[in-house]
PDB file of N, CA and C in Angstrom:
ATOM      1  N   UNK A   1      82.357 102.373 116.279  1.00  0.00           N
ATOM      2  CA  UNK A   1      83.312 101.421 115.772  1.00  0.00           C
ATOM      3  C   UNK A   1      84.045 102.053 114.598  1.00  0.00           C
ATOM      4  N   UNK A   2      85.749 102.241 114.714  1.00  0.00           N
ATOM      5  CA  UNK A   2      85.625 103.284 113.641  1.00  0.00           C
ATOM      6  C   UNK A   2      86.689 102.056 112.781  1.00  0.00           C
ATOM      7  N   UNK A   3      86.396 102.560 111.775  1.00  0.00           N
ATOM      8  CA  UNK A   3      86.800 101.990 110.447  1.00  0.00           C
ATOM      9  C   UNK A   3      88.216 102.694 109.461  1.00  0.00           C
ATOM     10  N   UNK A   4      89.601 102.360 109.337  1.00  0.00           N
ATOM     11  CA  UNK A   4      90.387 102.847 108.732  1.00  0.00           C
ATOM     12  C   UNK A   4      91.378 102.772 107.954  1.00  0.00           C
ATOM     13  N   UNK A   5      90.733 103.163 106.650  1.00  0.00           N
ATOM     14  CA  UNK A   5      91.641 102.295 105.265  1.00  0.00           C
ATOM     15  C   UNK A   5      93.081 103.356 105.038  1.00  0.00           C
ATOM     16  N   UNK A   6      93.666 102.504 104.841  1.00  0.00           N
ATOM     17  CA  UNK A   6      95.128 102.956 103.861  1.00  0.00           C
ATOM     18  C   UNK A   6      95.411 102.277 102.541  1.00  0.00           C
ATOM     19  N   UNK A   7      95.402 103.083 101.779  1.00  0.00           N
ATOM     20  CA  UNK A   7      95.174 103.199 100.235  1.00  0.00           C
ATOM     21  C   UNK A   7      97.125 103.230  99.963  1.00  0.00           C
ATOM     22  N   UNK A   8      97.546 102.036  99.295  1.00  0.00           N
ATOM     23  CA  UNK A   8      98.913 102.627  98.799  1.00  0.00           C
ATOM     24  C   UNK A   8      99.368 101.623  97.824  1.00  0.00           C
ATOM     25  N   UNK A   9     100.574 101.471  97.039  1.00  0.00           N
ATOM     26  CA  UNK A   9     100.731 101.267  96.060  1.00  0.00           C
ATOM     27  C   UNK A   9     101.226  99.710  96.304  1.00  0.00           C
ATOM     28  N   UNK A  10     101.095  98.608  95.661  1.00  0.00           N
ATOM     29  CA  UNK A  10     101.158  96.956  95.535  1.00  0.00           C
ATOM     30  C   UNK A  10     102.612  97.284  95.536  1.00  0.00           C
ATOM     31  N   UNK A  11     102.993  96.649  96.979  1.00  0.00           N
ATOM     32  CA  UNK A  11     104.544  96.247  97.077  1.00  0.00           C
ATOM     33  C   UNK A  11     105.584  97.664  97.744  1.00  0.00           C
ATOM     34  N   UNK A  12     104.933  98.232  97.899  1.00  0.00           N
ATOM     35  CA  UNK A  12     105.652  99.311  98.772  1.00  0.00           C
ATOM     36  C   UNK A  12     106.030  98.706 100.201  1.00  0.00           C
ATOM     37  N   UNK A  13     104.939  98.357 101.106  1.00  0.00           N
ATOM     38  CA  UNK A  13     104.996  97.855 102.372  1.00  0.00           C
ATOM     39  C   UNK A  13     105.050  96.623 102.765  1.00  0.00           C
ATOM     40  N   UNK A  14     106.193  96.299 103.059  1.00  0.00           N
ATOM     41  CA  UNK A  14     106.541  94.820 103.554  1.00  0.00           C
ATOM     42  C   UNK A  14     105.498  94.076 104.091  1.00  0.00           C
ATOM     43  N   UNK A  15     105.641  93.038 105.022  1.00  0.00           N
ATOM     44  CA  UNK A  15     104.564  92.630 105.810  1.00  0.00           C
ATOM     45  C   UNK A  15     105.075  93.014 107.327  1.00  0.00           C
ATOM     46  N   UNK A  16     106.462  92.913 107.352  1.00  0.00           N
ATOM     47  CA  UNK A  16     106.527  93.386 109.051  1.00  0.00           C
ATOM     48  C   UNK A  16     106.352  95.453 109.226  1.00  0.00           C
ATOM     49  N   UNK A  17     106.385  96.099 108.066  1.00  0.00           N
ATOM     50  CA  UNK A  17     106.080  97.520 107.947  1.00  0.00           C
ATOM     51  C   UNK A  17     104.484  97.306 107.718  1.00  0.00           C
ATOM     52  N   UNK A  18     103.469  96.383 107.230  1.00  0.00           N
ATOM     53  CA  UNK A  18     101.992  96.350 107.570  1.00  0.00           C
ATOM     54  C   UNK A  18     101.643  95.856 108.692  1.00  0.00           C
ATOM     55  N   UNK A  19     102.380  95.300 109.352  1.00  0.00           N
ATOM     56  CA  UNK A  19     102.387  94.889 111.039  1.00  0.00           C
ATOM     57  C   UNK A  19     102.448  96.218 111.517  1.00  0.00           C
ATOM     58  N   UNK A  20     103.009  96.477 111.395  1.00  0.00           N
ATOM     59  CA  UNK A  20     103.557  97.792 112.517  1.00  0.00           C
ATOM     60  C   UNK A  20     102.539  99.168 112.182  1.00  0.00           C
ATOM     61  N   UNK A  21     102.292  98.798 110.906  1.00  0.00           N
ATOM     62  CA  UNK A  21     101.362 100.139 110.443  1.00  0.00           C
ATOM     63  C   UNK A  21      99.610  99.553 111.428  1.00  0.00           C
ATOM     64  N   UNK A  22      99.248  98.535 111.277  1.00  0.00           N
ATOM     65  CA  UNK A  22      98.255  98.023 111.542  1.00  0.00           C
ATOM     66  C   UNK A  22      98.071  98.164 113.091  1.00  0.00           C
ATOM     67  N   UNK A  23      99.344  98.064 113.820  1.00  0.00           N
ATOM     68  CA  UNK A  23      99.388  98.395 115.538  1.00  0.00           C
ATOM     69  C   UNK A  23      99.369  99.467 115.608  1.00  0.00           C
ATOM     70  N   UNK A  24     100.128 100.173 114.998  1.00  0.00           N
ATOM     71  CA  UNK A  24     100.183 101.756 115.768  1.00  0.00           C
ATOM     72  C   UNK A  24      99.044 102.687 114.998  1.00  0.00           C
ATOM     73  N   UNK A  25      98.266 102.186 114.310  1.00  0.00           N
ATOM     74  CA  UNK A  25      96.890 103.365 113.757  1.00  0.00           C
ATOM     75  C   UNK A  25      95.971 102.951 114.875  1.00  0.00           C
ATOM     76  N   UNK A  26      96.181 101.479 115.115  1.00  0.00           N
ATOM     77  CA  UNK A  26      95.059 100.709 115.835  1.00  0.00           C
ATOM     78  C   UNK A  26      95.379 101.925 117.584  1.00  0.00           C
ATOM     79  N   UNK A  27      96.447 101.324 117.878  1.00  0.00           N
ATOM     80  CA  UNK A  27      96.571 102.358 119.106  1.00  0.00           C
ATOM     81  C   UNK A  27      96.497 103.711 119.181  1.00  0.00           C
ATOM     82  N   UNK A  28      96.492 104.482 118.039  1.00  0.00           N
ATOM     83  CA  UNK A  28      96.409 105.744 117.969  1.00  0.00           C
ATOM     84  C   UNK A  28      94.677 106.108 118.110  1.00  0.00           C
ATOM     85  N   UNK A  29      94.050 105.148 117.305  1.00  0.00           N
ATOM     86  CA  UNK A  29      92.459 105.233 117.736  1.00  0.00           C
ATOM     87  C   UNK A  29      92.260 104.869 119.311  1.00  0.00           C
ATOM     88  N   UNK A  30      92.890 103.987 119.469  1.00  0.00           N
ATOM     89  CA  UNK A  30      92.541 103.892 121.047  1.00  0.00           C
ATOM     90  C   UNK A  30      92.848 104.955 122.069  1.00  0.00           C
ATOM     91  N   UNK A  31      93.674 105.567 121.703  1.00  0.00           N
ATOM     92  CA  UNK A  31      94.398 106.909 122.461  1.00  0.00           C
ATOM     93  C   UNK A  31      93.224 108.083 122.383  1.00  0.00           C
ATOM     94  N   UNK A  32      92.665 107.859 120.819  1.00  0.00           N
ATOM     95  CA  UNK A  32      92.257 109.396 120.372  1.00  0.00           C
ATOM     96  C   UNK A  32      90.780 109.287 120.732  1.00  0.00           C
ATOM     97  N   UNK A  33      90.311 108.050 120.043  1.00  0.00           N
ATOM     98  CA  UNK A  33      88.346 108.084 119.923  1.00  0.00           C
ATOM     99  C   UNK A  33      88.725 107.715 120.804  1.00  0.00           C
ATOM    100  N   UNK A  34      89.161 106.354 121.512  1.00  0.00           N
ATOM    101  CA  UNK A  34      88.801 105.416 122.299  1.00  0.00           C
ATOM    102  C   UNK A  34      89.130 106.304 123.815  1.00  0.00           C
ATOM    103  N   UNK A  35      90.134 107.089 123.904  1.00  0.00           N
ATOM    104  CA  UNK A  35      90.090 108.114 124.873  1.00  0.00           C
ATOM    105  C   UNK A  35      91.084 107.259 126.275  1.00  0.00           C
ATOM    106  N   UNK A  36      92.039 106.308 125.358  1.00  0.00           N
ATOM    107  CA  UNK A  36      92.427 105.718 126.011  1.00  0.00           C
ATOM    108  C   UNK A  36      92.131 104.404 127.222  1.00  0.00           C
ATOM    109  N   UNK A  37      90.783 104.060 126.844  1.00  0.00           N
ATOM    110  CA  UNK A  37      89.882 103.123 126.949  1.00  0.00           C
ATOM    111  C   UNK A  37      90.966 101.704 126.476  1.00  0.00           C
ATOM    112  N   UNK A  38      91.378 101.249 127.228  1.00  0.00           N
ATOM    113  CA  UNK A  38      91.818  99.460 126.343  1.00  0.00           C
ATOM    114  C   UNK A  38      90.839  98.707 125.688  1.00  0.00           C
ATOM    115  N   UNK A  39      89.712  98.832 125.756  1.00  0.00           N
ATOM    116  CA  UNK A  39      88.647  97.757 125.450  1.00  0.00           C
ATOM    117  C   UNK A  39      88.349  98.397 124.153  1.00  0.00           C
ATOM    118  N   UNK A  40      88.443  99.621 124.099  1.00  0.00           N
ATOM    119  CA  UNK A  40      88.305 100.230 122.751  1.00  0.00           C
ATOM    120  C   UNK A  40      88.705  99.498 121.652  1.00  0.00           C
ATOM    121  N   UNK A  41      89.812  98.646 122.197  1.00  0.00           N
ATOM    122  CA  UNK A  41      91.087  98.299 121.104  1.00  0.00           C
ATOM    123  C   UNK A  41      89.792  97.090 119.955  1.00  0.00           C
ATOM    124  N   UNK A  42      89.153  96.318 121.091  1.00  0.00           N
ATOM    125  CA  UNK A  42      88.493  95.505 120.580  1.00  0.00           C
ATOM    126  C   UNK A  42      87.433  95.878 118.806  1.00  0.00           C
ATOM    127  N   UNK A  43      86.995  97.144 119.331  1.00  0.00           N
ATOM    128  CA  UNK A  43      85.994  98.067 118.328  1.00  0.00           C
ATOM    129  C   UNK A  43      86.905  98.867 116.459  1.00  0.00           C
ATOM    130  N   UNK A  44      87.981  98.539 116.664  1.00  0.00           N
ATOM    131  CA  UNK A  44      88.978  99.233 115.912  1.00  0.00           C
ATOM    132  C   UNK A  44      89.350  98.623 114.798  1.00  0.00           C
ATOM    133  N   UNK A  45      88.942  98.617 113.462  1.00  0.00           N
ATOM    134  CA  UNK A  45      89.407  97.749 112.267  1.00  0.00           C
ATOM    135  C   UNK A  45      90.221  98.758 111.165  1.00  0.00           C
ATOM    136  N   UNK A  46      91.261  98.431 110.906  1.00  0.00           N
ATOM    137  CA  UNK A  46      91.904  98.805 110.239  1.00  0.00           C
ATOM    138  C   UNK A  46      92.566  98.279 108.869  1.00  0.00           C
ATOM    139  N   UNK A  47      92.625  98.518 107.531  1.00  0.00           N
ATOM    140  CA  UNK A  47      92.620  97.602 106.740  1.00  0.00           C
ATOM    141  C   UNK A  47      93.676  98.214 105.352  1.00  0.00           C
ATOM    142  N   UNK A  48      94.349  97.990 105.199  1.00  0.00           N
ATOM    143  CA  UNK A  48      95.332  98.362 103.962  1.00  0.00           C
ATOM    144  C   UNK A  48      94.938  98.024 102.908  1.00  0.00           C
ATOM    145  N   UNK A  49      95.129  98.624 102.051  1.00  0.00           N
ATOM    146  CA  UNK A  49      94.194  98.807 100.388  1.00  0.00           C
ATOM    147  C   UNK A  49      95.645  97.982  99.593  1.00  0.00           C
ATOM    148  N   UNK A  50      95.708  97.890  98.582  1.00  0.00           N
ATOM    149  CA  UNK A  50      97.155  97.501  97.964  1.00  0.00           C
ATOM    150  C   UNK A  50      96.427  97.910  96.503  1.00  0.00           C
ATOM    151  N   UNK A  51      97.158  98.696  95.994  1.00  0.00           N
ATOM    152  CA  UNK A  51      96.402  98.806  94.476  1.00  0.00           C
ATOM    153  C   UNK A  51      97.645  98.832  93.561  1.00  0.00           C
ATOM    154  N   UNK A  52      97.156  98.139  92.278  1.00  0.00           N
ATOM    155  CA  UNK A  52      99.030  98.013  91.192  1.00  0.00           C
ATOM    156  C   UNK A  52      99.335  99.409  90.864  1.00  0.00           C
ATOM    157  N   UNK A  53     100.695  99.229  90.479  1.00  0.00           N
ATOM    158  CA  UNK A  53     101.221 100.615  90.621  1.00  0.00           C
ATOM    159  C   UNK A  53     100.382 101.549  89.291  1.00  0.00           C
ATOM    160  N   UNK A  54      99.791 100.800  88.502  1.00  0.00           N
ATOM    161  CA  UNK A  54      99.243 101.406  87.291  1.00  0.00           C
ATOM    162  C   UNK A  54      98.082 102.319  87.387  1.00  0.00           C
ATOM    163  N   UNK A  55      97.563 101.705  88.997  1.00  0.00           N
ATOM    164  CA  UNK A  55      96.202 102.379  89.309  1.00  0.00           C
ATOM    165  C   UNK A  55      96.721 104.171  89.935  1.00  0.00           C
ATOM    166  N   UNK A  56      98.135 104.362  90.120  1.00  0.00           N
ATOM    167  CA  UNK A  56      98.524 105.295  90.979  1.00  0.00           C
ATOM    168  C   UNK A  56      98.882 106.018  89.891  1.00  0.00           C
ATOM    169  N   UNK A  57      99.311 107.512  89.648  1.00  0.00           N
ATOM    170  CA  UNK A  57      99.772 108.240  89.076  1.00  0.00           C
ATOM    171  C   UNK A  57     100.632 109.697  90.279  1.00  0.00           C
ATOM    172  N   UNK A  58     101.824 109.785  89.814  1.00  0.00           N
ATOM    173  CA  UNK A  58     102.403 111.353  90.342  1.00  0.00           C
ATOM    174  C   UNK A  58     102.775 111.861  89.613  1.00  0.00           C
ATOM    175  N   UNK A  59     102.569 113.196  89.794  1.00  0.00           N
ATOM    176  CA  UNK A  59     102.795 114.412  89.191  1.00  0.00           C
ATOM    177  C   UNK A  59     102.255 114.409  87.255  1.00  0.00           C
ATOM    178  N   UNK A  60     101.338 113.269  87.542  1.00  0.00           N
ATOM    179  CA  UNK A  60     101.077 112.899  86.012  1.00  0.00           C
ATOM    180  C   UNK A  60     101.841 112.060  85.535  1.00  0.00           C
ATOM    181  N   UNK A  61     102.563 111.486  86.199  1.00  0.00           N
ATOM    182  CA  UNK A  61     103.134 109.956  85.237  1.00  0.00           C
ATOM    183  C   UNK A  61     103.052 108.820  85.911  1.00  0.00           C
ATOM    184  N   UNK A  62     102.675 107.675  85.344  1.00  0.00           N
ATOM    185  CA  UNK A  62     102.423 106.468  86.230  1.00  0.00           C
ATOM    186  C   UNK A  62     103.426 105.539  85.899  1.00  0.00           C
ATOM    187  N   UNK A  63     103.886 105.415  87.376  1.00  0.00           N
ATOM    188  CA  UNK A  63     105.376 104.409  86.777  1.00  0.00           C
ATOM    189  C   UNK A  63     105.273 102.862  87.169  1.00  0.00           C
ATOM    190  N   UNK A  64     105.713 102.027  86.660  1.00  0.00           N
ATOM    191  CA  UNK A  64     105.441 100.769  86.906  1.00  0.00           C
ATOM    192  C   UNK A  64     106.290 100.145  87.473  1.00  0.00           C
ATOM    193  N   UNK A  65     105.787  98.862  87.918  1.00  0.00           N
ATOM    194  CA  UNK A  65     106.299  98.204  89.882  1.00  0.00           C
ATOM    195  C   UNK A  65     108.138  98.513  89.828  1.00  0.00           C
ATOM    196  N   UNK A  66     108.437  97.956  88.886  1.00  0.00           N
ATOM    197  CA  UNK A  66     110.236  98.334  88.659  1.00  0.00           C
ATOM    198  C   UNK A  66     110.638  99.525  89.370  1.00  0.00           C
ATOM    199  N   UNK A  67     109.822 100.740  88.104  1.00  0.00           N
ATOM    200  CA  UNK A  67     110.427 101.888  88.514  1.00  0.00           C
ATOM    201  C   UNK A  67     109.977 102.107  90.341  1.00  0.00           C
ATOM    202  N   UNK A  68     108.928 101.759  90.390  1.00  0.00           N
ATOM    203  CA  UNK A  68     108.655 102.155  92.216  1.00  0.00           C
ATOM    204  C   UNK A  68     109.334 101.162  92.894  1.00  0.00           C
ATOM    205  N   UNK A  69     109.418  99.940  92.712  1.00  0.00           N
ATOM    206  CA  UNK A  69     110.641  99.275  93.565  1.00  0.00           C
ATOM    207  C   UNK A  69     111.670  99.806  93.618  1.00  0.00           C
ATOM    208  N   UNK A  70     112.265 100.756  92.555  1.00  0.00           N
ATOM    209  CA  UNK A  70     113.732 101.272  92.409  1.00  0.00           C
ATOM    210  C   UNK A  70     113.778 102.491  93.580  1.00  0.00           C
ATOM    211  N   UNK A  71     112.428 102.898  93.539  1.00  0.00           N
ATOM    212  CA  UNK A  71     112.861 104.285  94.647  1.00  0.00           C
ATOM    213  C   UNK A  71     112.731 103.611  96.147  1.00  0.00           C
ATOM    214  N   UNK A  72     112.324 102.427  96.612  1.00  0.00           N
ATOM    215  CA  UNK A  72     111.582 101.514  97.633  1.00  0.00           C
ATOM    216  C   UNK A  72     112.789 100.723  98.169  1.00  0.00           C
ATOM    217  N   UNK A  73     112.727  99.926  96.801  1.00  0.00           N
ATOM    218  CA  UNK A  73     113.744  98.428  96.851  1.00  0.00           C
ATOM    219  C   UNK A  73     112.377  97.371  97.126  1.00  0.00           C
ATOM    220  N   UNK A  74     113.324  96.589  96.276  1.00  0.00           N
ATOM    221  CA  UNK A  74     112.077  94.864  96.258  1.00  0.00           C
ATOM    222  C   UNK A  74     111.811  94.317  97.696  1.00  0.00           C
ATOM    223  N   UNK A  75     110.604  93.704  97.235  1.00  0.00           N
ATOM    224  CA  UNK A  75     110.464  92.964  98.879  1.00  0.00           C
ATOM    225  C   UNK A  75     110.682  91.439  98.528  1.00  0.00           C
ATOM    226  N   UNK A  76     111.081  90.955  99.348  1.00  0.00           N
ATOM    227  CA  UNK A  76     111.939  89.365  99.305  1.00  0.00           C
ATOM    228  C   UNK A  76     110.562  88.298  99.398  1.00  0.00           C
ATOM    229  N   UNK A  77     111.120  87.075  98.930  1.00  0.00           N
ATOM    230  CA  UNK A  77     109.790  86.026  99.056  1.00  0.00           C
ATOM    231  C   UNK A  77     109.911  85.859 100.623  1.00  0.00           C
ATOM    232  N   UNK A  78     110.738  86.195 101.702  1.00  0.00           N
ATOM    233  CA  UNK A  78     110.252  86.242 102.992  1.00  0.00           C
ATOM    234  C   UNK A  78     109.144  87.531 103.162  1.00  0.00           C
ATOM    235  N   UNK A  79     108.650  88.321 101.971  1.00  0.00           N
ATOM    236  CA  UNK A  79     107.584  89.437 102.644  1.00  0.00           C
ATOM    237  C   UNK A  79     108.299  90.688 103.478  1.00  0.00           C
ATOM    238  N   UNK A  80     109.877  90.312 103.403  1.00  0.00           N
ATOM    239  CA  UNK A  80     110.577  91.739 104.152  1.00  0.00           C
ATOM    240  C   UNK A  80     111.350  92.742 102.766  1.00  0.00           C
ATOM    241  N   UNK A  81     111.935  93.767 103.185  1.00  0.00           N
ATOM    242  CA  UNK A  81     112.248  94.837 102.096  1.00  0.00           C
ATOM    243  C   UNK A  81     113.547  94.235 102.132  1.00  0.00           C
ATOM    244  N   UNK A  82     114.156  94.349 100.551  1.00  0.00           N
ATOM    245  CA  UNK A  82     115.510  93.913 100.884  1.00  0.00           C
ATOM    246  C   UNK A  82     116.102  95.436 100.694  1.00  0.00           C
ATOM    247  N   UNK A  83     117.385  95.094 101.553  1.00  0.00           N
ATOM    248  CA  UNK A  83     118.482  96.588 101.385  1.00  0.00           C
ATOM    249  C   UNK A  83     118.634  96.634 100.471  1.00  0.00           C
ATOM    250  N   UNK A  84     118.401  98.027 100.201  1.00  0.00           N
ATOM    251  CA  UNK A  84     119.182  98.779  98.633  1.00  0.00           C
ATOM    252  C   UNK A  84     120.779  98.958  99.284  1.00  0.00           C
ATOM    253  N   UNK A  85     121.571  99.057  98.173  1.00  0.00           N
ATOM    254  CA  UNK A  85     122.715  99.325  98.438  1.00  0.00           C
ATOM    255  C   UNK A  85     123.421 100.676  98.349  1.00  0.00           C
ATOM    256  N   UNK A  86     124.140 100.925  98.538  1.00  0.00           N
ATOM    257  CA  UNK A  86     124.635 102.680  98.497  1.00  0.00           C
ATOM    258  C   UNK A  86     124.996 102.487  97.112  1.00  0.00           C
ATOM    259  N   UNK A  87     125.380 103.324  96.516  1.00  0.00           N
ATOM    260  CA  UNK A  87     125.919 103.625  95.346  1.00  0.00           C
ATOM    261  C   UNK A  87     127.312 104.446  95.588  1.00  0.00           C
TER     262      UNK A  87
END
């Protein structure tokens, strides 16, 4: 029964981009362990971590939800990413 976390930063991933992340790891185990087995699908838990941006650091600086929404863009009270705009 295999078990598989994704660790990433609070508010990066929408909810329809954790949908989609949550199907296609799930099917990729079924392809890979599961050996293409369908019933496999049943055995397969997959689970997204969400940690605040304070817990994350790059290259040695830890930037907070603003600055990482700015490289992202905000996610809307519908739970989807809103468009950034061109500049």
């Amino acid at each position: 029964m295999p078990y598989v976390t994704i660790s990433t930063v609070k508010g990066i991933l929408d909810t329809e981009q954790k949908q989609l992340l949550l199907h296609r790891l799930t099917d990729l185990m079924v392809e890979i362990e599961g050996r293409g087995n369908p019933e496999f699908r049943k055995m397969v838990w997959v689970k997204i971590e969400e940690q605040e941006p304070s817990h994350w650091g790059l290259a040695g600086t830890v930037f907070t939800a603003d600055q990482i929404a700015g490289f992202h863009g905000p996610i809307g009270a519908d739970g989807r990413r809103a468009p950034q705009s061109k500049p």
